[in-house]
C-alpha atoms as a PDB file:
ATOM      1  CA  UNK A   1      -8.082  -5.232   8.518  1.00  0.00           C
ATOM      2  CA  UNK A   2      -4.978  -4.994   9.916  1.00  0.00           C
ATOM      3  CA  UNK A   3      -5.281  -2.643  13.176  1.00  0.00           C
ATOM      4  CA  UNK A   4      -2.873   0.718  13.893  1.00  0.00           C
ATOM      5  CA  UNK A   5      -1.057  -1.386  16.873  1.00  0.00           C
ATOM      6  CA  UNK A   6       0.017  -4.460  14.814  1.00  0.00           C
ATOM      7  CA  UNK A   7       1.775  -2.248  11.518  1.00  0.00           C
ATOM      8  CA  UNK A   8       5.050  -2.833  12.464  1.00  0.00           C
ATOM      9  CA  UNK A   9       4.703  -6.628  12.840  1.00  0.00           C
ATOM     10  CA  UNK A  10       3.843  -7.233   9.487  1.00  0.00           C
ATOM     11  CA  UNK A  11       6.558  -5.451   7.835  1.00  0.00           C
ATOM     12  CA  UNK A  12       8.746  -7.769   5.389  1.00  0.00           C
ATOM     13  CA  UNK A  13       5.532 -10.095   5.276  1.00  0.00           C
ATOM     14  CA  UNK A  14       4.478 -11.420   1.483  1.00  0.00           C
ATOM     15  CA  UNK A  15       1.424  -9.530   0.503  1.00  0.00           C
ATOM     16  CA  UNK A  16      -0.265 -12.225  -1.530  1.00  0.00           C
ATOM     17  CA  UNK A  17      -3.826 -11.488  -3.874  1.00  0.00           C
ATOM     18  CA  UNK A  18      -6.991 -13.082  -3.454  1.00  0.00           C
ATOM     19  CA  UNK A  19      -5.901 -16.088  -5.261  1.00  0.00           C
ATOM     20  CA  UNK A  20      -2.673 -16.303  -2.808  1.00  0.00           C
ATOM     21  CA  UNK A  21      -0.818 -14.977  -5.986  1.00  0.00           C
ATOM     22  CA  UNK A  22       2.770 -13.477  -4.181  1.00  0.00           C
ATOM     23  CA  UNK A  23       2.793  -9.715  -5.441  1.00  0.00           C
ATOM     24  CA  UNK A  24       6.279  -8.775  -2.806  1.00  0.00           C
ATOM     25  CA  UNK A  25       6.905  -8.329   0.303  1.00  0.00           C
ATOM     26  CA  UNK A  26       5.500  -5.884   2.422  1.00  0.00           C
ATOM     27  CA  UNK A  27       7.653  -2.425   3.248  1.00  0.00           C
ATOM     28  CA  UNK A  28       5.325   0.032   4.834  1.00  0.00           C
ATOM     29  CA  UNK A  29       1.561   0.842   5.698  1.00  0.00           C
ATOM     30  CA  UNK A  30       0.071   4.743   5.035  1.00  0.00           C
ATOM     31  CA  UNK A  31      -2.535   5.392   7.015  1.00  0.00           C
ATOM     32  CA  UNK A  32      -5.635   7.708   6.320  1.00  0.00           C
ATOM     33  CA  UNK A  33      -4.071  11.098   7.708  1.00  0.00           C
ATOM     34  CA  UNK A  34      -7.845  11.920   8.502  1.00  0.00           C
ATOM     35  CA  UNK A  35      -8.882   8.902  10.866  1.00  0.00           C
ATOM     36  CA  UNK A  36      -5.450   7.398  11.466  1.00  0.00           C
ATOM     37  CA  UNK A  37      -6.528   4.248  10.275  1.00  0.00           C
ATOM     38  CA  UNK A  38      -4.096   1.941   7.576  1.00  0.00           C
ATOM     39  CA  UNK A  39      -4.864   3.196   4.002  1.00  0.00           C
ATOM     40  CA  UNK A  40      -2.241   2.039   1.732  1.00  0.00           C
ATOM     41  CA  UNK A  41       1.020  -0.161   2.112  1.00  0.00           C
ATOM     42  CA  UNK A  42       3.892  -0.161  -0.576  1.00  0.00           C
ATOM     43  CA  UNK A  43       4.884  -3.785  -1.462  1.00  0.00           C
ATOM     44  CA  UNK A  44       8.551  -4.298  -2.462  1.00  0.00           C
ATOM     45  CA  UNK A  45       8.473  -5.740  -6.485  1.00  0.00           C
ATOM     46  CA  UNK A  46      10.751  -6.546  -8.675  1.00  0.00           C
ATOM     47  CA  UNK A  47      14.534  -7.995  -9.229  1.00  0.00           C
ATOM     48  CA  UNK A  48      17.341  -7.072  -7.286  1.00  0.00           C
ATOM     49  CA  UNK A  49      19.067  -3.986  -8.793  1.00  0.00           C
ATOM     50  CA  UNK A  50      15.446  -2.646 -10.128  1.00  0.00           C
ATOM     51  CA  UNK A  51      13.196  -2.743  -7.305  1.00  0.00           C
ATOM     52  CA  UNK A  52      10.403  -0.162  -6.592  1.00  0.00           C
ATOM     53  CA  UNK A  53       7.584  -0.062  -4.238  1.00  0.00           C
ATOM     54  CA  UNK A  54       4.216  -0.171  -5.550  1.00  0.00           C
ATOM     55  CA  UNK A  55       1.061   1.129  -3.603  1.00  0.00           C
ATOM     56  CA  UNK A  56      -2.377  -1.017  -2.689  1.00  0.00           C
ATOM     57  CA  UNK A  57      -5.286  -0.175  -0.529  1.00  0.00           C
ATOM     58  CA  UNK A  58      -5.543  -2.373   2.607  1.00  0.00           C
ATOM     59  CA  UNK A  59      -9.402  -2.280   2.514  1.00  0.00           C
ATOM     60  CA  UNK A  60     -11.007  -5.979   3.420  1.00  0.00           C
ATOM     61  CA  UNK A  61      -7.222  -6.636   3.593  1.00  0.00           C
ATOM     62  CA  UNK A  62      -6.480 -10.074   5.882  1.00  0.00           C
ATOM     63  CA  UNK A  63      -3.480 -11.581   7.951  1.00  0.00           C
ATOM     64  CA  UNK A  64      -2.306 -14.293   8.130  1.00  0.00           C
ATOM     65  CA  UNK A  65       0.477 -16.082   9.667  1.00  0.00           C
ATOM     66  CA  UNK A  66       3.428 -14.762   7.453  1.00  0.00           C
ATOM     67  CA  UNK A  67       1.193 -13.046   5.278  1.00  0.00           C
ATOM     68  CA  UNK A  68      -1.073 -10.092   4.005  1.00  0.00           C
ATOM     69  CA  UNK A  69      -3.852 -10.840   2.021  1.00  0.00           C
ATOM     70  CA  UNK A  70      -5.051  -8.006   0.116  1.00  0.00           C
ATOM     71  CA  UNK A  71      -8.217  -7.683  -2.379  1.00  0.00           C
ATOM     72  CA  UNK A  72      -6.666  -6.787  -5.232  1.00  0.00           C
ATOM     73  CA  UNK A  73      -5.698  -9.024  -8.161  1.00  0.00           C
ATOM     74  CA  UNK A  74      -1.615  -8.945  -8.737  1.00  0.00           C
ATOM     75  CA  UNK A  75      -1.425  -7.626 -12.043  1.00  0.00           C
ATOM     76  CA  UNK A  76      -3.894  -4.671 -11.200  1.00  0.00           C
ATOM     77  CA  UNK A  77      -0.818  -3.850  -7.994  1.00  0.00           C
ATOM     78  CA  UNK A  78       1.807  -4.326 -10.708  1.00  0.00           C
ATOM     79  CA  UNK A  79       0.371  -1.585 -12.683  1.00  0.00           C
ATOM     80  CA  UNK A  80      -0.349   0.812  -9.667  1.00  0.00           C
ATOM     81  CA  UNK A  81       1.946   4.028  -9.281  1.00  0.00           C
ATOM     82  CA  UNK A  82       5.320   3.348  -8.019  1.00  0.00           C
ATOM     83  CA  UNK A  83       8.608   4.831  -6.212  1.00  0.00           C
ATOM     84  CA  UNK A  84      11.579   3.914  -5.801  1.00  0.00           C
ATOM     85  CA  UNK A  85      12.804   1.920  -2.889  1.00  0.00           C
ATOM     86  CA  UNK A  86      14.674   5.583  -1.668  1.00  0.00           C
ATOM     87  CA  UNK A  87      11.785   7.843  -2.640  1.00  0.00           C
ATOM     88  CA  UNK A  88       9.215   9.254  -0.724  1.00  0.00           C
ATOM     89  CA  UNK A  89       5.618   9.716  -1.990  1.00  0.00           C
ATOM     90  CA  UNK A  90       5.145  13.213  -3.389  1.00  0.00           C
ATOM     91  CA  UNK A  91       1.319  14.284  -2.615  1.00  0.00           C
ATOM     92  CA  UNK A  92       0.740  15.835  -5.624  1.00  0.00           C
ATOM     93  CA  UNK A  93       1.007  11.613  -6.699  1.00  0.00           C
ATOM     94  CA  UNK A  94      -1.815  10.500  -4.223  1.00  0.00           C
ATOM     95  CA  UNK A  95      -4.390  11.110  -6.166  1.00  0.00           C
ATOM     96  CA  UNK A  96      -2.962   8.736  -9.146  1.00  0.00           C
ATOM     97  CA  UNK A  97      -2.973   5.877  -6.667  1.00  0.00           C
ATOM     98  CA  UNK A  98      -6.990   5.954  -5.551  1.00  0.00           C
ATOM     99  CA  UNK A  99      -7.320   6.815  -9.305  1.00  0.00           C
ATOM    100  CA  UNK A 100      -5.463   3.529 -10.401  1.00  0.00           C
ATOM    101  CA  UNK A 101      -8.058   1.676  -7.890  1.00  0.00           C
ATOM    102  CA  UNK A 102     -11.219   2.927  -8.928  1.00  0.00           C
ATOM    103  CA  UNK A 103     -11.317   5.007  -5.678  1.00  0.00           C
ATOM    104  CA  UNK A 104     -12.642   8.641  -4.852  1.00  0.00           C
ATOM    105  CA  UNK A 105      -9.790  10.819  -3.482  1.00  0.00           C
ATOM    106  CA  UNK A 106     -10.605  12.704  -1.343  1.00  0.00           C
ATOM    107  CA  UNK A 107      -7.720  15.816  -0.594  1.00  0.00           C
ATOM    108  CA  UNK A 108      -6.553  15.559   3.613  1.00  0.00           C
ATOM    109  CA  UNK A 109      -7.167  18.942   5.026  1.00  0.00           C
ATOM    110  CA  UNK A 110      -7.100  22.275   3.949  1.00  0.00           C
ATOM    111  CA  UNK A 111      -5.512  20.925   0.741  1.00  0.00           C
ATOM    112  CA  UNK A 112      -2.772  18.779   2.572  1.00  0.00           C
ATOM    113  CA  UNK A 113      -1.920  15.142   2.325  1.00  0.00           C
ATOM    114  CA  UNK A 114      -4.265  12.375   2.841  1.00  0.00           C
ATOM    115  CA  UNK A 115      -1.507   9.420   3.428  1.00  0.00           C
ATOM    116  CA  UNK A 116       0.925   9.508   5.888  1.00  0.00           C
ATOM    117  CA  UNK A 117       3.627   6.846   5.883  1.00  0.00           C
ATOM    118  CA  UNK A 118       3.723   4.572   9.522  1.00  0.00           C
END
């Protein structure tokens, strides 16, 4: 799991899939706006001219030298919710995401938002 402290390191790293299947290059990390702890990180797709950044949990996620190994196959991440390069993640959208993964959302507090870009 990649730890609070080391985030900013691994930004422009490839994010690969189990199978070491490239899915982008890594542009940010959420973290759990309840425990602080990395959540989700956006992973630059696409050509040039029609980018986006599409979200995937970081849970059982590994590093490597040059690399971020997440646990999710690459098609699955190509499918997740998206914004654009620009955009910032509406919370009204979070839900979608742990939706899209098969994961329970559960609402940060008093209603608020449960990701919070690092």
């Amino acid at each position: 799991m990649i730890r609070s402290a080391d985030i900013r390191e691994w930004r422009d790293h490839e994010v690969v899939d189990p199978k070491q299947h490239r899915i982008g290059m890594l542009e940010a990390v959420y973290v759990d706006t309840a425990t602080d702890e990395p959540a989700m990180a956006t992973v630059r797709t696409g050509l040039p001219g029609r980018r986006r950044l599409v979200f995937v949990p970081l849970d059982d996620a590994v590093v490597g030298p040059g690399y971020v190994k997440v646990s999710h196959a690459r098609g699955q991440v190509h499918k997740a919710p998206s914004i654009g390069t620009d955009d910032v993640l509406p919370a009204e959208r979070e839900e979608q995401i742990f939706q899209h993964y098969g994961m329970t959302y559960p609402p940060g507090a008093e209603g608020g938002r449960r990701l919070a870009r690092r």
